[in-house]
PDB file of N, CA and C in Angstrom:
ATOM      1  N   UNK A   1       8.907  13.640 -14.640  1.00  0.00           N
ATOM      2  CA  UNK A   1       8.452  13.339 -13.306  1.00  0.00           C
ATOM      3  C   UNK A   1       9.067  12.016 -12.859  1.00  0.00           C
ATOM      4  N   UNK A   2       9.838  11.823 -11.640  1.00  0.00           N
ATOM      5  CA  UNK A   2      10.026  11.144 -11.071  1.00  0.00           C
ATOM      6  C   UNK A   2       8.889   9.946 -10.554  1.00  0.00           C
ATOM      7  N   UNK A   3       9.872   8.672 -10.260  1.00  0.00           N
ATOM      8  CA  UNK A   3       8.918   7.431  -9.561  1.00  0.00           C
ATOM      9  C   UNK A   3       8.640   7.270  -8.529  1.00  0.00           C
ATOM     10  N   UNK A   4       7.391   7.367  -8.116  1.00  0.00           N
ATOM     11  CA  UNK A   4       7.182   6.878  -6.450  1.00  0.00           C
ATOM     12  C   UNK A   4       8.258   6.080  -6.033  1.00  0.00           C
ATOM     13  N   UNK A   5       9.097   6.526  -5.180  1.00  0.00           N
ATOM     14  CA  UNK A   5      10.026   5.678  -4.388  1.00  0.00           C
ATOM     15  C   UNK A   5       9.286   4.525  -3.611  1.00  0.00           C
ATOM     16  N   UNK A   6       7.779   4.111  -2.850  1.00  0.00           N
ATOM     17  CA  UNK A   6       7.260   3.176  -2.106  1.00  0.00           C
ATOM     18  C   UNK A   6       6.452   2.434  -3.340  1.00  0.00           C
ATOM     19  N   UNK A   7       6.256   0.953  -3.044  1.00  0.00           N
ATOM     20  CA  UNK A   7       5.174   0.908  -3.687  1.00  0.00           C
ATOM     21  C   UNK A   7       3.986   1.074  -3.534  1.00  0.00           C
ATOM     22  N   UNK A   8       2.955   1.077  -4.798  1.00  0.00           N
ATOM     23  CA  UNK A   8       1.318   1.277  -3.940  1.00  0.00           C
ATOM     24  C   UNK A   8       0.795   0.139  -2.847  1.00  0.00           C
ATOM     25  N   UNK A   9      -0.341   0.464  -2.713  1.00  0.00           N
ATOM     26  CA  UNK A   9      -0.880  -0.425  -1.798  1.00  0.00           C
ATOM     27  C   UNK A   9      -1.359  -1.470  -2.791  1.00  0.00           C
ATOM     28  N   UNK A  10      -1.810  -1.705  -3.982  1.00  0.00           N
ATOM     29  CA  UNK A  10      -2.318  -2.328  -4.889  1.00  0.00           C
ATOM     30  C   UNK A  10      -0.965  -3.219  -5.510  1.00  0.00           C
ATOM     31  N   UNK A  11       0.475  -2.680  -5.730  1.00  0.00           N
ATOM     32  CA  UNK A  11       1.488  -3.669  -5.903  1.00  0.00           C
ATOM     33  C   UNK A  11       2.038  -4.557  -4.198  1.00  0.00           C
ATOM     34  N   UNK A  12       1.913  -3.453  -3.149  1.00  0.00           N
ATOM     35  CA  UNK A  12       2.175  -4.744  -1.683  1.00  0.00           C
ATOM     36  C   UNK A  12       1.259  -6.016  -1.767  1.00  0.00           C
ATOM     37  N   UNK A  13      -0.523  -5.797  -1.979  1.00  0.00           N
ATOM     38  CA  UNK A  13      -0.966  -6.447  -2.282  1.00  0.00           C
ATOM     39  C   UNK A  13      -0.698  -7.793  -2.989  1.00  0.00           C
ATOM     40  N   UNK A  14      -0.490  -7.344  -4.498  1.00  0.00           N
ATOM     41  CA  UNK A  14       0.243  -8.488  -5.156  1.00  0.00           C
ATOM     42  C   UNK A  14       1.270  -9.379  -4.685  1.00  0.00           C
ATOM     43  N   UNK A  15       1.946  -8.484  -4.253  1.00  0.00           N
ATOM     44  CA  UNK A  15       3.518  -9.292  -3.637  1.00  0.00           C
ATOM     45  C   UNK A  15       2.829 -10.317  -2.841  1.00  0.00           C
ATOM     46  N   UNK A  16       2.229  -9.476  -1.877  1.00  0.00           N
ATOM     47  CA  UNK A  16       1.754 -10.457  -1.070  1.00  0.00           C
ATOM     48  C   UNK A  16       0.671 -11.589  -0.990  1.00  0.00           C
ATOM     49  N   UNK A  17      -0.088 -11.646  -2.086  1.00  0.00           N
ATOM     50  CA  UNK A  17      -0.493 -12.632  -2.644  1.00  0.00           C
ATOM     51  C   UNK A  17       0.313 -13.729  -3.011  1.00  0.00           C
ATOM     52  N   UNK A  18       0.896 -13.245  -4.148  1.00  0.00           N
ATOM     53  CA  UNK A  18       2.171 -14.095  -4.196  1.00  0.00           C
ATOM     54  C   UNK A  18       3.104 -14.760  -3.712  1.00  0.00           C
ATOM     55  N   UNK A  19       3.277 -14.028  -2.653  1.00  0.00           N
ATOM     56  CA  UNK A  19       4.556 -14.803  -1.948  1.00  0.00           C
ATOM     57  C   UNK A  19       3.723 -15.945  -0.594  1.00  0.00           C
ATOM     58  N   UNK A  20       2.112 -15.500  -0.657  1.00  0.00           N
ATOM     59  CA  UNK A  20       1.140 -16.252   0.742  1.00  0.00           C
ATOM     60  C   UNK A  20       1.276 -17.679  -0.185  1.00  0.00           C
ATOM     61  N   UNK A  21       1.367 -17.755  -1.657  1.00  0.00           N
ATOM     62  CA  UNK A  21       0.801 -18.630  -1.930  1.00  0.00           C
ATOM     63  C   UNK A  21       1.653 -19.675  -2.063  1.00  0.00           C
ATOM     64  N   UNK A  22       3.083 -19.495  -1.571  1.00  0.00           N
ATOM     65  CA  UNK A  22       4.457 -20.144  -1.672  1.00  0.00           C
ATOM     66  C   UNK A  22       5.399 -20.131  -2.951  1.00  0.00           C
ATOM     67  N   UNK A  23       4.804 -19.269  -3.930  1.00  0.00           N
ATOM     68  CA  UNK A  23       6.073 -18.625  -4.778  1.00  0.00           C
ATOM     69  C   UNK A  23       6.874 -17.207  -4.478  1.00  0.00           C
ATOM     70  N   UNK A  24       7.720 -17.214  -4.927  1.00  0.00           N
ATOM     71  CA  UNK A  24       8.900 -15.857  -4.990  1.00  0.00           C
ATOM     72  C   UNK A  24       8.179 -14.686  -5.944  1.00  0.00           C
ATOM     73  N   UNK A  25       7.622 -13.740  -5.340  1.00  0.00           N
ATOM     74  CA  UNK A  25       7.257 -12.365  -6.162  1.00  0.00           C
ATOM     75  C   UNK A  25       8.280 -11.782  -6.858  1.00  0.00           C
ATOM     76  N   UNK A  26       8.167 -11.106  -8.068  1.00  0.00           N
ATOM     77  CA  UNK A  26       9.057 -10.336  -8.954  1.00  0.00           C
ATOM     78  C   UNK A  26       8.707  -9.192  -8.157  1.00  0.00           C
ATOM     79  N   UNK A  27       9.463  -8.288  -8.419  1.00  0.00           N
ATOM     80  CA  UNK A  27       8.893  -6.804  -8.271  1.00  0.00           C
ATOM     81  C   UNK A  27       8.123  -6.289  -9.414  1.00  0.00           C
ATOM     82  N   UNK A  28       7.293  -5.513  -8.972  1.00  0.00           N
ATOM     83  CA  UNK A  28       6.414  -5.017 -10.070  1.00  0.00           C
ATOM     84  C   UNK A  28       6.931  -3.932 -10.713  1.00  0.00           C
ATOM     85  N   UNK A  29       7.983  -3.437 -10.418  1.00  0.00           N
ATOM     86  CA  UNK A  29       8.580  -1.799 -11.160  1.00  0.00           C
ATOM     87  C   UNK A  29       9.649  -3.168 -12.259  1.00  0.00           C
ATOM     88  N   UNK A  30      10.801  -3.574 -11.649  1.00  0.00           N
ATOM     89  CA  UNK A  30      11.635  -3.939 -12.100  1.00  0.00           C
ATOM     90  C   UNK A  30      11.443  -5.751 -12.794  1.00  0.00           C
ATOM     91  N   UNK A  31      10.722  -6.337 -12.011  1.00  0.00           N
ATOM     92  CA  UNK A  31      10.160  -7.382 -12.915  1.00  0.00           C
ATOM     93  C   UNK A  31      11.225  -8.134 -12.505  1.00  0.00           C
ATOM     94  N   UNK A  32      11.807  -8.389 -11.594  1.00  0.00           N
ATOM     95  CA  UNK A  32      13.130  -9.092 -10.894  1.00  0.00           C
ATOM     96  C   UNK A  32      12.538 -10.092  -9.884  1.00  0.00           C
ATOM     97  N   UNK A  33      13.188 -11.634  -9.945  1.00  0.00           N
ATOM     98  CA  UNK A  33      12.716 -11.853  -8.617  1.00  0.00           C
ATOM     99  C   UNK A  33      13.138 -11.432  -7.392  1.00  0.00           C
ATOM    100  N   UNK A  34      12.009 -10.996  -6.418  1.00  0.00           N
ATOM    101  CA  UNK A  34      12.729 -10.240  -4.733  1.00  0.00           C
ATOM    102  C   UNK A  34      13.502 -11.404  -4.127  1.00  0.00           C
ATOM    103  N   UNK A  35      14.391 -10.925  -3.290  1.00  0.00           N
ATOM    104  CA  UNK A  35      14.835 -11.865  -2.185  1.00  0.00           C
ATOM    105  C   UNK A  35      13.968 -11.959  -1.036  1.00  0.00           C
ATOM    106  N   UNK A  36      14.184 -12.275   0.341  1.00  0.00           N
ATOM    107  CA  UNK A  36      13.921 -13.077   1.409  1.00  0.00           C
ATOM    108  C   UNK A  36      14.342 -12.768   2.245  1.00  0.00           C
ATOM    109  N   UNK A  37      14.681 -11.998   3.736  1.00  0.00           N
ATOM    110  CA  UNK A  37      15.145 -11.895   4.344  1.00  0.00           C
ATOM    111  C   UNK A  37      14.388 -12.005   6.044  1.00  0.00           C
ATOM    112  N   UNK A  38      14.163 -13.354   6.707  1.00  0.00           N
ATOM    113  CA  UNK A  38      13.472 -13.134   8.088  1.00  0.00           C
ATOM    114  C   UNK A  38      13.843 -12.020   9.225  1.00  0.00           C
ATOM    115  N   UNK A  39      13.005 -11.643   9.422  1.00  0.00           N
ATOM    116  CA  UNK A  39      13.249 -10.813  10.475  1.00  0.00           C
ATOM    117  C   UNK A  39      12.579 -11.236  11.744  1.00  0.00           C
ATOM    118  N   UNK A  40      13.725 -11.060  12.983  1.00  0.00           N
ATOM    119  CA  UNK A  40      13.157 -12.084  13.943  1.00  0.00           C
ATOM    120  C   UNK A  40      12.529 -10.667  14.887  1.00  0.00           C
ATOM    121  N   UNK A  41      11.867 -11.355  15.924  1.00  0.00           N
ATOM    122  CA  UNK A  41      11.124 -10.428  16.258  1.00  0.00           C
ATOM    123  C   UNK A  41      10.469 -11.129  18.094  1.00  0.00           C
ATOM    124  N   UNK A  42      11.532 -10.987  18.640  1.00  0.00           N
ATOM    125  CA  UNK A  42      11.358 -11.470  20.181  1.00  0.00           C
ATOM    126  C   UNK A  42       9.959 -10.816  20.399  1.00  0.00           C
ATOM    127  N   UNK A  43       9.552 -11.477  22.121  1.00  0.00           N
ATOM    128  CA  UNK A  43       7.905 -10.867  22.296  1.00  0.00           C
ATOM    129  C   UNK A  43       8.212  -9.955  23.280  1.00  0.00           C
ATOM    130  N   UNK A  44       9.588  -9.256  23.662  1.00  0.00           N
ATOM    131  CA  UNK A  44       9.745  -8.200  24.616  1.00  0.00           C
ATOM    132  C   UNK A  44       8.857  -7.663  25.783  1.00  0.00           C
ATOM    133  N   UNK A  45       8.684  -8.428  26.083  1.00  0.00           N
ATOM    134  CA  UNK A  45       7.091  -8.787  27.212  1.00  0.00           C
ATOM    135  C   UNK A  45       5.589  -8.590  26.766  1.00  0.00           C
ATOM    136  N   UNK A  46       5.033  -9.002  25.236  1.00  0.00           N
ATOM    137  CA  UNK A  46       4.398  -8.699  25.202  1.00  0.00           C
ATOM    138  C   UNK A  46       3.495 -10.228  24.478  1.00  0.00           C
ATOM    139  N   UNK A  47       4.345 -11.005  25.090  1.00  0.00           N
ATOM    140  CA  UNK A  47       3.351 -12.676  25.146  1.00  0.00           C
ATOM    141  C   UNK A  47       3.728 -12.786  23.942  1.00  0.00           C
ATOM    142  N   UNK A  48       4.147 -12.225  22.860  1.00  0.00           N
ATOM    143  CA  UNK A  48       3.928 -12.969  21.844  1.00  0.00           C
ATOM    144  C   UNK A  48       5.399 -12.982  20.771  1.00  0.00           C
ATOM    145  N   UNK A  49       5.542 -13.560  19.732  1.00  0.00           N
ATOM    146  CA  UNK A  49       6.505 -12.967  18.689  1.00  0.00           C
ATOM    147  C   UNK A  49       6.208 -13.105  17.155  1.00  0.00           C
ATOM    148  N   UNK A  50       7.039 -11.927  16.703  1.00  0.00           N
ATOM    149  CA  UNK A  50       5.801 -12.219  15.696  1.00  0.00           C
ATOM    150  C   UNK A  50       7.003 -12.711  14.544  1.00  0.00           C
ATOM    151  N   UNK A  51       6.456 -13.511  13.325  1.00  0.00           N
ATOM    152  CA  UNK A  51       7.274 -13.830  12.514  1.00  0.00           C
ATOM    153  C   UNK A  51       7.038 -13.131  11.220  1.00  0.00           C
ATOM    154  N   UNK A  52       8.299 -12.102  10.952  1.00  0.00           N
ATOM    155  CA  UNK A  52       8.255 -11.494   9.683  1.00  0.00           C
ATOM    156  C   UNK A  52       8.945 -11.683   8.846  1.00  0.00           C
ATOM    157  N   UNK A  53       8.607 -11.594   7.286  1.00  0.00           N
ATOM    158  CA  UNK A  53       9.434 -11.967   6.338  1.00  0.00           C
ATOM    159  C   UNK A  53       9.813  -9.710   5.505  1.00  0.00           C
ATOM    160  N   UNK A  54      10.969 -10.061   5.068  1.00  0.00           N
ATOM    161  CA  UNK A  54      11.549  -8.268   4.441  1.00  0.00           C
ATOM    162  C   UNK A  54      11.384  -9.286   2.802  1.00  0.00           C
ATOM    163  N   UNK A  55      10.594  -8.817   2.014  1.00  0.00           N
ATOM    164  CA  UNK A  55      10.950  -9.317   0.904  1.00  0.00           C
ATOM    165  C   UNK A  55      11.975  -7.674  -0.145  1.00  0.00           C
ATOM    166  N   UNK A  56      12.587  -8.052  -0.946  1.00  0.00           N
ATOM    167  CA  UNK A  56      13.722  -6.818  -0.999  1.00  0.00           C
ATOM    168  C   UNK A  56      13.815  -7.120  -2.384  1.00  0.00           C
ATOM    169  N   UNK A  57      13.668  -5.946  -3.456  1.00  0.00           N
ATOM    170  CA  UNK A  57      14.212  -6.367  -4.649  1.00  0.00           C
ATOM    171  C   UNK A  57      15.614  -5.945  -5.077  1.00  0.00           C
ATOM    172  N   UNK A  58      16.015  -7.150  -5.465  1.00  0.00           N
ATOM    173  CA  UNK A  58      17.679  -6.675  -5.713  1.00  0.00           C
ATOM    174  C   UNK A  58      18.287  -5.603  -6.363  1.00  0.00           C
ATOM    175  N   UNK A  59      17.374  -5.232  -7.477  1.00  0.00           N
ATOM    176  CA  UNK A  59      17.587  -4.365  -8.335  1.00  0.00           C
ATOM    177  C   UNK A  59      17.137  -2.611  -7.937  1.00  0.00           C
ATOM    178  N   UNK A  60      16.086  -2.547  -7.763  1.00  0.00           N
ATOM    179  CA  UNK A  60      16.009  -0.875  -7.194  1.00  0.00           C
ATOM    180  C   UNK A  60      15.459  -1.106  -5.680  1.00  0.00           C
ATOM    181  N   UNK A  61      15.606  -1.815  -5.194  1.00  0.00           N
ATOM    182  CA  UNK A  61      16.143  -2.008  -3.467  1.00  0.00           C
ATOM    183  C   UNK A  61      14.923  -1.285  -2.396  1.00  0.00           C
ATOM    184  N   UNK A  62      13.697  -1.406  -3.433  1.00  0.00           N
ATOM    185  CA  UNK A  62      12.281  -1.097  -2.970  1.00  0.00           C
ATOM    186  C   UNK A  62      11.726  -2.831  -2.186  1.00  0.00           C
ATOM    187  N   UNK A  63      11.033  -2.678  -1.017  1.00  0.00           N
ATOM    188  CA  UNK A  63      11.009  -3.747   0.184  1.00  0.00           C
ATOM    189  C   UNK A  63       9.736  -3.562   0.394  1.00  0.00           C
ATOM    190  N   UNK A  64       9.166  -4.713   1.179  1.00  0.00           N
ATOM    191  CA  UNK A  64       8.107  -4.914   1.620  1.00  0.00           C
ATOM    192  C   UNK A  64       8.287  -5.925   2.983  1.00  0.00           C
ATOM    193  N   UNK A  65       7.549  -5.931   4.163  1.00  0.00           N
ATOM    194  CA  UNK A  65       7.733  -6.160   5.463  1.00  0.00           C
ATOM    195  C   UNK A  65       6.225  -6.822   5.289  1.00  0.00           C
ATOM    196  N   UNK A  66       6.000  -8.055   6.102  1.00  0.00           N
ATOM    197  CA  UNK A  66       4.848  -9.470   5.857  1.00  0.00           C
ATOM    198  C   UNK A  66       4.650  -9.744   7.800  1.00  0.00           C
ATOM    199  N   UNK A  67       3.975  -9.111   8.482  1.00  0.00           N
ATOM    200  CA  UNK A  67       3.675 -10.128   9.590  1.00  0.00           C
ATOM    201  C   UNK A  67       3.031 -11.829   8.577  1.00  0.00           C
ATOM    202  N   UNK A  68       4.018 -12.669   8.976  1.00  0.00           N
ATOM    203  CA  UNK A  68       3.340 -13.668   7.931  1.00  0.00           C
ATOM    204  C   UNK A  68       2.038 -14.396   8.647  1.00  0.00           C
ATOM    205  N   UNK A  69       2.305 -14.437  10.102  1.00  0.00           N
ATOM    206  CA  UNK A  69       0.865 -15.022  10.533  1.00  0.00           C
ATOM    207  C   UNK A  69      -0.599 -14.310  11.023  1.00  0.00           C
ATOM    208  N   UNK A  70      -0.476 -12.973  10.686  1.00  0.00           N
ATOM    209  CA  UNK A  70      -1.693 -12.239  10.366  1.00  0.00           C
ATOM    210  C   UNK A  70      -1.855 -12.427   9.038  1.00  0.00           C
ATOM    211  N   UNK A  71      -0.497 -12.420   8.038  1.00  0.00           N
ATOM    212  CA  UNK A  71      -0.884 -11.569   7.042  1.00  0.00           C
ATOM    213  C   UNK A  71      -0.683 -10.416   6.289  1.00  0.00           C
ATOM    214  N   UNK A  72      -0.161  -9.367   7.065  1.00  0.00           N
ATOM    215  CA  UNK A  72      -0.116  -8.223   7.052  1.00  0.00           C
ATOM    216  C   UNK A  72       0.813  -7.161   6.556  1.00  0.00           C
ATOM    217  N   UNK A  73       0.902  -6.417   6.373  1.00  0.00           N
ATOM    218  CA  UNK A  73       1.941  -5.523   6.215  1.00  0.00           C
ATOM    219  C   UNK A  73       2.193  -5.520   7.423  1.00  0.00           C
ATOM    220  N   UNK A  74       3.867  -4.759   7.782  1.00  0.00           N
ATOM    221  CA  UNK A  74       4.062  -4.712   9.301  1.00  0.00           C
ATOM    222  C   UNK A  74       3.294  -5.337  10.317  1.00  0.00           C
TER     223      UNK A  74
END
């Protein structure tokens, strides 16, 4: 049997613990540290913009997307 290609909601979690708390998350499959990539995000008339971080693991190229000032996934 093959690997979930996404991660769970219980490893985004982690990441994102991790990375709120100002360290670099490993990935949890591959145990690598992720990279960093901002993603900008104009407010296209909608008052606002939001600032997101793509964290990306180098190795099996599984990602995670951070509204960082909610918090959030996406």
């Amino acid at each position: 049997m093959s690997e979930i290609a996404q991660y769970t909601p219980a490893e985004l979690k982690a990441i994102r613990e991790v990375f709120i708390s100002g360290a670099m998350p490993e990935c949890p499959r591959c145990h690598i540290h992720m990279t960093e990539r901002p993603i900008g995000g104009g407010s296209f008339g909608l008052g606002y913009a939001r600032k997101r971080e793509w964290l990306i693991c180098p190795s099996c190229r599984r990602s995670a997307i951070y509204d960082i000032k909610r918090g959030t996934r996406n």
